[in-house]
Protein backbone atom coordinates (compact mmCIF):
# COMPACT_ATOMS: atom_id res chain seq x y z
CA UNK A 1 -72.87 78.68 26.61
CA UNK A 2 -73.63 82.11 26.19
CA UNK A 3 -76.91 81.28 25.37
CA UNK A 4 -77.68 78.72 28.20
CA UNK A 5 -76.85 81.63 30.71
CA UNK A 6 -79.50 83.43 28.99
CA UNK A 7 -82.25 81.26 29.11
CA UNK A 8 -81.65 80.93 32.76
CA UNK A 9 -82.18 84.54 33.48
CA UNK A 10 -84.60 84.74 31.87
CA UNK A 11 -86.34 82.00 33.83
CA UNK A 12 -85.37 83.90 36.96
CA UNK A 13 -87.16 86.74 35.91
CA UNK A 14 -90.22 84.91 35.30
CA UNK A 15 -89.69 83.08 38.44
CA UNK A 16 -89.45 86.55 40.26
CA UNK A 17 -92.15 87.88 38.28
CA UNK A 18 -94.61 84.85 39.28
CA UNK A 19 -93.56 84.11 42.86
CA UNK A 20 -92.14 85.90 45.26
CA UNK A 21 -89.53 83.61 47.23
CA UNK A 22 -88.06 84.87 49.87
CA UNK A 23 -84.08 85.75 49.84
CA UNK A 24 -83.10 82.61 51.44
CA UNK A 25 -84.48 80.59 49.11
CA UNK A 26 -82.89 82.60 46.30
CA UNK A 27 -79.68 82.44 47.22
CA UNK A 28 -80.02 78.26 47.58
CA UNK A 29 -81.66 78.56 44.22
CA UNK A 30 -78.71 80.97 42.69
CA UNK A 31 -76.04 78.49 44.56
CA UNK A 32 -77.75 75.86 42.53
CA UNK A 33 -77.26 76.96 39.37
CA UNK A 34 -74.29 78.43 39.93
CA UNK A 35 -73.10 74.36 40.54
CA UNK A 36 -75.07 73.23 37.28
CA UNK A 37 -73.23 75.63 35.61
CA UNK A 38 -69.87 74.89 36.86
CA UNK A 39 -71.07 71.37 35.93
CA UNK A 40 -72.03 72.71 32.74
CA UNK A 41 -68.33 74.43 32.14
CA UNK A 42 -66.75 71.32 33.00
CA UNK A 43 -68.77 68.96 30.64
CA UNK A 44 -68.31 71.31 27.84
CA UNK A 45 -64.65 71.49 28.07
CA UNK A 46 -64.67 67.59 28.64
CA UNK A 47 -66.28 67.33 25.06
CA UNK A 48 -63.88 70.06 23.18
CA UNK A 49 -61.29 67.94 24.35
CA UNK A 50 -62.55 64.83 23.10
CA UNK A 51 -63.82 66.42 19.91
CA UNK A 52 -59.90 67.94 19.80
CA UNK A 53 -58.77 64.46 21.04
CA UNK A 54 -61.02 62.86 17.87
CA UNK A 55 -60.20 65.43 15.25
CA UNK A 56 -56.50 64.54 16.02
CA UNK A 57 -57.14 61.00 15.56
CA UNK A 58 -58.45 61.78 12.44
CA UNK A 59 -54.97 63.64 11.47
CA UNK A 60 -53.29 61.02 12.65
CA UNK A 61 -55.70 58.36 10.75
CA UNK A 62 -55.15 60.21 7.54
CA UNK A 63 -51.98 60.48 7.84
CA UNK A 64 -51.38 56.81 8.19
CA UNK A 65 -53.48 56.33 5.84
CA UNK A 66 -51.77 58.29 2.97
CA UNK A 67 -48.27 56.80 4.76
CA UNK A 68 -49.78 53.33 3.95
CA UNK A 69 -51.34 54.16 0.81
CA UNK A 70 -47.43 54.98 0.11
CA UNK A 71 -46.31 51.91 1.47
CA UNK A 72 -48.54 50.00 -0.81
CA UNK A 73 -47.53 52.26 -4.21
CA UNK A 74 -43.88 51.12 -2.92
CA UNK A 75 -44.42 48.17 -2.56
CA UNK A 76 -46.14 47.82 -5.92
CA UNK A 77 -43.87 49.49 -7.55
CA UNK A 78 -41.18 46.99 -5.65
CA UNK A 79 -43.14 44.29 -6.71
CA UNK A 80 -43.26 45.65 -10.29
CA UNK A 81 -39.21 46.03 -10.14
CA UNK A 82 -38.87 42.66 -8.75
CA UNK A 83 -40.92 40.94 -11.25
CA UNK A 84 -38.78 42.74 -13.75
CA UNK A 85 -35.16 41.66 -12.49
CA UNK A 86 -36.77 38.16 -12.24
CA UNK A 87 -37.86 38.16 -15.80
CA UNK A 88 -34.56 39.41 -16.28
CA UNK A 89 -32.40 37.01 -14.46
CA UNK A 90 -35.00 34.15 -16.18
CA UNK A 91 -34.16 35.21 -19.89
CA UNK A 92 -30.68 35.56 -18.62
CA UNK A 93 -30.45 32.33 -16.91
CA UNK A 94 -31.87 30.76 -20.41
CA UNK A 95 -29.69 32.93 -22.36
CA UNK A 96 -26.66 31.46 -20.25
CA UNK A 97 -27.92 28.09 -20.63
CA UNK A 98 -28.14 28.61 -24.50
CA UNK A 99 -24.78 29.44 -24.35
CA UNK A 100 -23.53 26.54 -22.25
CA UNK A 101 -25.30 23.65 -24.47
CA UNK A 102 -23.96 25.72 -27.58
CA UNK A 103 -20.39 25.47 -25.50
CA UNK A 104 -20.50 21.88 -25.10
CA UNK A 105 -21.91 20.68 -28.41
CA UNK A 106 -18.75 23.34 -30.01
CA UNK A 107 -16.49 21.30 -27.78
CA UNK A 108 -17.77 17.96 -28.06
CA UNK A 109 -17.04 19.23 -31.78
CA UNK A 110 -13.52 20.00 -30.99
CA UNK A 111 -12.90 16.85 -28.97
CA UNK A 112 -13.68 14.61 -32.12
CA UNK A 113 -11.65 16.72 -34.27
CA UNK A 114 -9.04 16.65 -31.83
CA UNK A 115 -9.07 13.03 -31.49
CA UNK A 116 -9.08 12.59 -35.42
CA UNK A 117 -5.97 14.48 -35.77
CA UNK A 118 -4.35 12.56 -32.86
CA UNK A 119 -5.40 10.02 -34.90
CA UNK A 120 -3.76 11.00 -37.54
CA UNK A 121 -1.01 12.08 -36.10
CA UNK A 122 0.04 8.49 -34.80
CA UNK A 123 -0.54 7.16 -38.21
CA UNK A 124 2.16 9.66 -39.34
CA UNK A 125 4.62 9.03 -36.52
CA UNK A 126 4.31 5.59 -37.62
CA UNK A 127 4.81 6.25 -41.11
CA UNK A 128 7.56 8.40 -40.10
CA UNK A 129 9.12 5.70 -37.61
CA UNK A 130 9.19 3.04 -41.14
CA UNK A 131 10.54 5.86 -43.34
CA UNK A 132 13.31 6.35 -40.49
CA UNK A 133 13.98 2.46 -40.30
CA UNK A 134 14.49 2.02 -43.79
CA UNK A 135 16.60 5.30 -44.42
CA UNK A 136 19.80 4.60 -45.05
CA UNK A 137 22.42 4.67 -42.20
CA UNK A 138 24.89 6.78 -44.21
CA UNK A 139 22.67 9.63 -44.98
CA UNK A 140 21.05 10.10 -41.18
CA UNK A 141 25.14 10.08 -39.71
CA UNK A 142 25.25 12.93 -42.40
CA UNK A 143 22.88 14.44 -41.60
CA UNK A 144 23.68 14.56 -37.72
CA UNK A 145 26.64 15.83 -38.45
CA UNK A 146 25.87 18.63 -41.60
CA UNK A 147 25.09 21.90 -38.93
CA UNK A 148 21.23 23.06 -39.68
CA UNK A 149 21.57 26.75 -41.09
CA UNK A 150 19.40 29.52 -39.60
CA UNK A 151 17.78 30.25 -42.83
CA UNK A 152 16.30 27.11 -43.22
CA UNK A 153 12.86 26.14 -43.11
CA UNK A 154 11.88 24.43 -39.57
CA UNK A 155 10.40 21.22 -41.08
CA UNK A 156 12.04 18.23 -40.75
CA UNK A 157 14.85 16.63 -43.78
CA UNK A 158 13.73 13.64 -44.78
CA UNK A 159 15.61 10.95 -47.29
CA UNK A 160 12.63 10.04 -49.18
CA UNK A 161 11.46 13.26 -51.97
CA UNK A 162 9.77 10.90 -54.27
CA UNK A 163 7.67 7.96 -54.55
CA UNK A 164 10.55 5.31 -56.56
CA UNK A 165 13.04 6.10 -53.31
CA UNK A 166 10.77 3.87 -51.23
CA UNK A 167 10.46 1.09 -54.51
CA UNK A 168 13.94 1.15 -54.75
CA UNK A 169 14.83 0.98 -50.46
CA UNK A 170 11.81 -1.88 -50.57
CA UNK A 171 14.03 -3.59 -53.69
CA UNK A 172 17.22 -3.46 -51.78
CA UNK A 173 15.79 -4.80 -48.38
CA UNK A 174 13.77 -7.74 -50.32
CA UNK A 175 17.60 -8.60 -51.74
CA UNK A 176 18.88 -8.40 -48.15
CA UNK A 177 15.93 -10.39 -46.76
CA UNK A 178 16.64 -13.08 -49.20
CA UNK A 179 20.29 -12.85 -48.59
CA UNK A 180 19.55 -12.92 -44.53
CA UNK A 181 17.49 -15.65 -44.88
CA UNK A 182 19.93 -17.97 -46.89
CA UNK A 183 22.51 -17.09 -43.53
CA UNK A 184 19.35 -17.90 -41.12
CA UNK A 185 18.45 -21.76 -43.18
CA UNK A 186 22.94 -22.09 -43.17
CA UNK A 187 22.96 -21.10 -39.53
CA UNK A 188 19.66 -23.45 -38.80
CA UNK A 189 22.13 -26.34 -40.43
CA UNK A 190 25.23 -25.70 -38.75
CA UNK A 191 23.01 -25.44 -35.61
CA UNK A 192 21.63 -28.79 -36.45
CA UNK A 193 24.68 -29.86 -36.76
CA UNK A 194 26.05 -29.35 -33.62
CA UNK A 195 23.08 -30.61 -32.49
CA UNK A 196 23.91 -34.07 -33.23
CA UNK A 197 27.46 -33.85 -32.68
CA UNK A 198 25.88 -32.75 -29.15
CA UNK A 199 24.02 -36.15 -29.03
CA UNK A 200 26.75 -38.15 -30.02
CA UNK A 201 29.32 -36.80 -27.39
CA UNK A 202 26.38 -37.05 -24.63
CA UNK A 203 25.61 -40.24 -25.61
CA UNK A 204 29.48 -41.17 -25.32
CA UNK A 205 29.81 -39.13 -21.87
CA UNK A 206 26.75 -40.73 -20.63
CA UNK A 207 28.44 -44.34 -21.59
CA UNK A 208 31.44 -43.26 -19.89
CA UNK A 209 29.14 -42.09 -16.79
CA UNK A 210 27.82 -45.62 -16.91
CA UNK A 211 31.55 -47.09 -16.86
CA UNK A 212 32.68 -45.00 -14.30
CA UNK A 213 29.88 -45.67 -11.96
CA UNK A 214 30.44 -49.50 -12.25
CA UNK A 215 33.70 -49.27 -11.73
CA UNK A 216 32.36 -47.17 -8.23
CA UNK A 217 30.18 -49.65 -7.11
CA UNK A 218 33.07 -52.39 -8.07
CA UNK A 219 35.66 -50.08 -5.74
CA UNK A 220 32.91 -49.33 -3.15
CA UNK A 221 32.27 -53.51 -3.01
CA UNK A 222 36.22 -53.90 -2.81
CA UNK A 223 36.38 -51.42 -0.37
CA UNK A 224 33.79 -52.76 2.11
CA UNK A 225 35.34 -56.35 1.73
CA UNK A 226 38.51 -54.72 2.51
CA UNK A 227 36.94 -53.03 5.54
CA UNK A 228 35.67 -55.94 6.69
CA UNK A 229 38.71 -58.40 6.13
CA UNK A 230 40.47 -55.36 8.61
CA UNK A 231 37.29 -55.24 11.37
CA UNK A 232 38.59 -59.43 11.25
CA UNK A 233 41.78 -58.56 11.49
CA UNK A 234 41.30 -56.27 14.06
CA UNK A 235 39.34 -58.28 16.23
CA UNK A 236 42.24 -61.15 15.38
CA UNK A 237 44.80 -58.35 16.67
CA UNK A 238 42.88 -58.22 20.15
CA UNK A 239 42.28 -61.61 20.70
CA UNK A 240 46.37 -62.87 20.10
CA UNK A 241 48.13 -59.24 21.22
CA UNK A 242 50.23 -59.97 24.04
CA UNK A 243 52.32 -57.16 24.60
CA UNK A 244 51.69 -53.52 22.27
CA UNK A 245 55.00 -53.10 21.49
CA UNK A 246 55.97 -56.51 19.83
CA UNK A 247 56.39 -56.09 16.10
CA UNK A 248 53.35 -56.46 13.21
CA UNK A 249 52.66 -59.72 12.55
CA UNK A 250 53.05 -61.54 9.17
CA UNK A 251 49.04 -60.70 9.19
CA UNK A 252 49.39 -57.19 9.63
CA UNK A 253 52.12 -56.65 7.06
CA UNK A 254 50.30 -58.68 4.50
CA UNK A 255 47.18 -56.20 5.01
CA UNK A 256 49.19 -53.57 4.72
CA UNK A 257 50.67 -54.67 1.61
CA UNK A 258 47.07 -55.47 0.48
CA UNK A 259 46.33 -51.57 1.22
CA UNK A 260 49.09 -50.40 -0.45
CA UNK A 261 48.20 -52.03 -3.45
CA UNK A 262 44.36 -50.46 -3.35
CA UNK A 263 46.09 -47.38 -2.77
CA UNK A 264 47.69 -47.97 -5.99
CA UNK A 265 44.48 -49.08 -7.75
CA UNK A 266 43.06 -46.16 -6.19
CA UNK A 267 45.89 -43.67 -8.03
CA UNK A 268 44.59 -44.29 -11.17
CA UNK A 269 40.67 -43.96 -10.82
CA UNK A 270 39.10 -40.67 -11.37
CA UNK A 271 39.48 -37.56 -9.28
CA UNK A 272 35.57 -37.02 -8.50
CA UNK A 273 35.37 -40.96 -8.03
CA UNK A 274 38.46 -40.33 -5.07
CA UNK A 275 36.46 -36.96 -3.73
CA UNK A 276 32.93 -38.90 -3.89
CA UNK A 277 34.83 -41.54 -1.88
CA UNK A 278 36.32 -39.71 0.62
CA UNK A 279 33.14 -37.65 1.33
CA UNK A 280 31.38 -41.27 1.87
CA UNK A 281 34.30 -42.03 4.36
CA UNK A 282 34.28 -38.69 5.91
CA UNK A 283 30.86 -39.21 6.60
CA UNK A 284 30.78 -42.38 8.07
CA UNK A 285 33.87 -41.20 10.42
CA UNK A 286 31.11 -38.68 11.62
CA UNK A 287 28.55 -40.95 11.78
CA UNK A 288 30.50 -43.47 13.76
CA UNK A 289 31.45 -40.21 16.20
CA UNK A 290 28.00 -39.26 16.00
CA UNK A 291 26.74 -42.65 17.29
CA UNK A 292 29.59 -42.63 20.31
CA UNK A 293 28.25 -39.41 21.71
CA UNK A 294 24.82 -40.68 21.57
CA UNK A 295 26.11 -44.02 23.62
CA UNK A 296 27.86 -41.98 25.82
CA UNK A 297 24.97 -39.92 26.62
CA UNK A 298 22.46 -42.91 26.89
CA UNK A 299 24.86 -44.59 29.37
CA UNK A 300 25.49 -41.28 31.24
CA UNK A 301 21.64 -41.03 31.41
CA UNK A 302 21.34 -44.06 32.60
CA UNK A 303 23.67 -43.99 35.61
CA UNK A 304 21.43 -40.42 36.15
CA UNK A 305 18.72 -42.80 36.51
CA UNK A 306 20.23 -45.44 38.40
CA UNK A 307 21.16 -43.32 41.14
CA UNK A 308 18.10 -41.09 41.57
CA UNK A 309 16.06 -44.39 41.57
CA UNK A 310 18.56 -45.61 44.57
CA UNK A 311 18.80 -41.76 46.62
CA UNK A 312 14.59 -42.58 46.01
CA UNK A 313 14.69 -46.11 47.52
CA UNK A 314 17.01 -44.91 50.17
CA UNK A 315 15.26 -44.68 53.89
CA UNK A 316 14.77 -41.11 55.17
CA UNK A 317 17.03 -40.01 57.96
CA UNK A 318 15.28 -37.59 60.03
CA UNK A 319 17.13 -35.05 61.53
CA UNK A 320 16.65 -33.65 65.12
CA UNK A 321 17.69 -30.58 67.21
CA UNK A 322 18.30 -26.94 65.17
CA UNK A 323 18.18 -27.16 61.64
CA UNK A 324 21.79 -26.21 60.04
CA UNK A 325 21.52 -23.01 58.37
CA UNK A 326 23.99 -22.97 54.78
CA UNK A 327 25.62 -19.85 53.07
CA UNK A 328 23.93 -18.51 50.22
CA UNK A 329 25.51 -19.56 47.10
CA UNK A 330 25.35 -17.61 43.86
CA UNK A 331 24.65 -18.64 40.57
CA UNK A 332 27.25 -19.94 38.57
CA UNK A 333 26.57 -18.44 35.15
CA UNK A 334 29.97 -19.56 33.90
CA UNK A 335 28.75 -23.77 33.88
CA UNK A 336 25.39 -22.80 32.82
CA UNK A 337 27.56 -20.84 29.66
CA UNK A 338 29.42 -23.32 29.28
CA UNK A 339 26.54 -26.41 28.93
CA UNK A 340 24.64 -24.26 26.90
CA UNK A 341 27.61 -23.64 24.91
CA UNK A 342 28.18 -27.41 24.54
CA UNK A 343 24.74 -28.28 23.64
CA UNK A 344 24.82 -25.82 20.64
CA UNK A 345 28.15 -27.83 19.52
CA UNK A 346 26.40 -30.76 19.73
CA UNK A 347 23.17 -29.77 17.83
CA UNK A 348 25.61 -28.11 15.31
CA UNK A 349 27.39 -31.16 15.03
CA UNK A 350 24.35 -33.59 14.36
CA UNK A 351 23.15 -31.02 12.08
CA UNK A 352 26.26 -30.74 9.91
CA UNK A 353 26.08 -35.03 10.28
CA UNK A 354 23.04 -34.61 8.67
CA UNK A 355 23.52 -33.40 6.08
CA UNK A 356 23.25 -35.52 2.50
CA UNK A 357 26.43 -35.49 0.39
């Protein structure tokens, strides 16, 4: 700047020297430059700020640069580590692995040798379940009963200490098998025995069966004839009673006689022939009741019938003037009750009628 100002005075000199202006035009001249120079000023101080405006940009440029020329040497060396802990975590992942198959082939090991000596140890439970059954009775009660001392061993007393115990228990059992067996065939014959007798008294009951039931159907003949010789005499009894209070007929006293005497007859056959007998009458009685209520109630729903068919062929009478207004009337419960009740007497009746003796 210093140097600008310079070279413009010294132009003004040589413009003095050369010309002369006069000092109106000098002073426009002087304002002049005095304005370029302000000018000047202000351009200069525009560019010292932008060069102090770019040099800080370069700071600041370097110093991101060595900031990210940081970031990446982190980052590398993050990179780096990471790589490592994977490797790491890979050979321990394999080492784990190694150590899982070796796990499962060492148990897969242990499960077969586990299930050998399970194995094994069945076969000896049942080897020790025979030795048990063919141990002698007297020696386990004393041994129940001898108290175990605390300085004995833990294992388990058994009978058999050498190999001729077991020959000599198998001896004694083949002489008890044989001697069982004789009992078994002597049983089997005795059985066999009975058997037949069985037969024979089944075949004799069964002949006796046969008897008895002829005898029934001979009784049960006898006994309708005789009910029908007194329906006869019954309906003989209507036709030539004149007055109920006259005295039985020669008739009547010889059927009575003739029931005395099947009464008699009837003493000496068998009890369950008597009960089978009476059940038969019994039944018919109820039958014969049965069939009076139903006759009853066909006739009573007949008259029913009769009179709704003549209230229905009746003529109409038509009523004139103010209809007659009636009381209300309540239910009666207690009829309904008691119809209902007498229709589930009935049904129980036919029911128990019904039934097969």
């Amino acid at each position: 700047m210093v140097e600008i100002d310079l070279h413009i005075a010294k132009e003004m000199e040589k413009l003095k020297v050369v010309t002369v202006l006069p000092v109106e035009h000098y002073h426009k001249n002087k304002m002049s430059l005095d304005t370029k120079r302000t000018e000047i000023r202000k351009l200069e101080d525009k560019i010292f700020q932008r060069e102090e405006a770019l040099r800080k940009s370069e700071n600041m440029l370097a110093e991101d640069s060595i900031e990210f020329d940081t970031f990446l040497k982190n980052n590398d060396e993050k990179v780096q580590e990471a790589l490592k802990r994977a490797e790491y975590q890979t050979k321990l992942k394999q080492d784990k692995v190694a150590e899982a198959a070796r796990l499962q082939a060492t148990t897969a090991h242990l499960k077969r040798d586990l299930s050998k000596y399970q194995d094994q140890l069945e076969d000896c439970k049942k080897y020790k379940d025979f030795l048990v059954g063919v141990t002698p009775k007297e020696w386990l009660i004393d041994i129940q009963d001898k108290p175990i001392a605390p300085s004995d061993t833990p294992e388990e007393r058994m009978y058999f200490q050498r190999p001729g115990q077991l020959l000599e228990a198998f001896n004694n059992l083949e002489v008890k098998n044989l001697t069982l067996m004789q009992d078994c065939q002597d049983s089997e014959k005795a059985l066999e025995d009975l058997r037949n007798k069985l037969r024979e008294t089944r075949d004799a009951n069964d002949s006796k069966i046969t008897n008895l039931r002829t005898q029934l159907e001979n009784l049960t003949a006898s006994l309708k004839a005789e009910d029908e010789l007194h329906a006869g005499l019954h309906d003989k009894i209507k036709v030539i009673m004149v007055d109920r209070k006259s005295e039985y007929t020669s008739e009547e006293i010889a059927e009575k006689s003739r029931l005395e005497e099947n009464v008699l007859q009837l003493e000496g056959a068998p009890n369950d022939l008597i009960e089978q007998t009476e059940k038969v009458r019994e039944k018919e009685r109820r039958l014969h009741v049965r069939f009076a209520r139903l006759e009853k109630a066909r006739l009573e729903q007949e008259r029913r019938a009769l009179k709704s068919l003549e209230r229905s062929q009746a003529p109409v009478h038509k009523r004139t003037g103010k209809p007659i207004m009636f009381r209300s009337v309540l239910v009666k419960n207690r009829k309904e009750k008691a119809t209902a009740s007498e229709n589930d007497e009935e049904n129980a009746l036919e029911g128990f009628l019904e039934r097969a003796y």
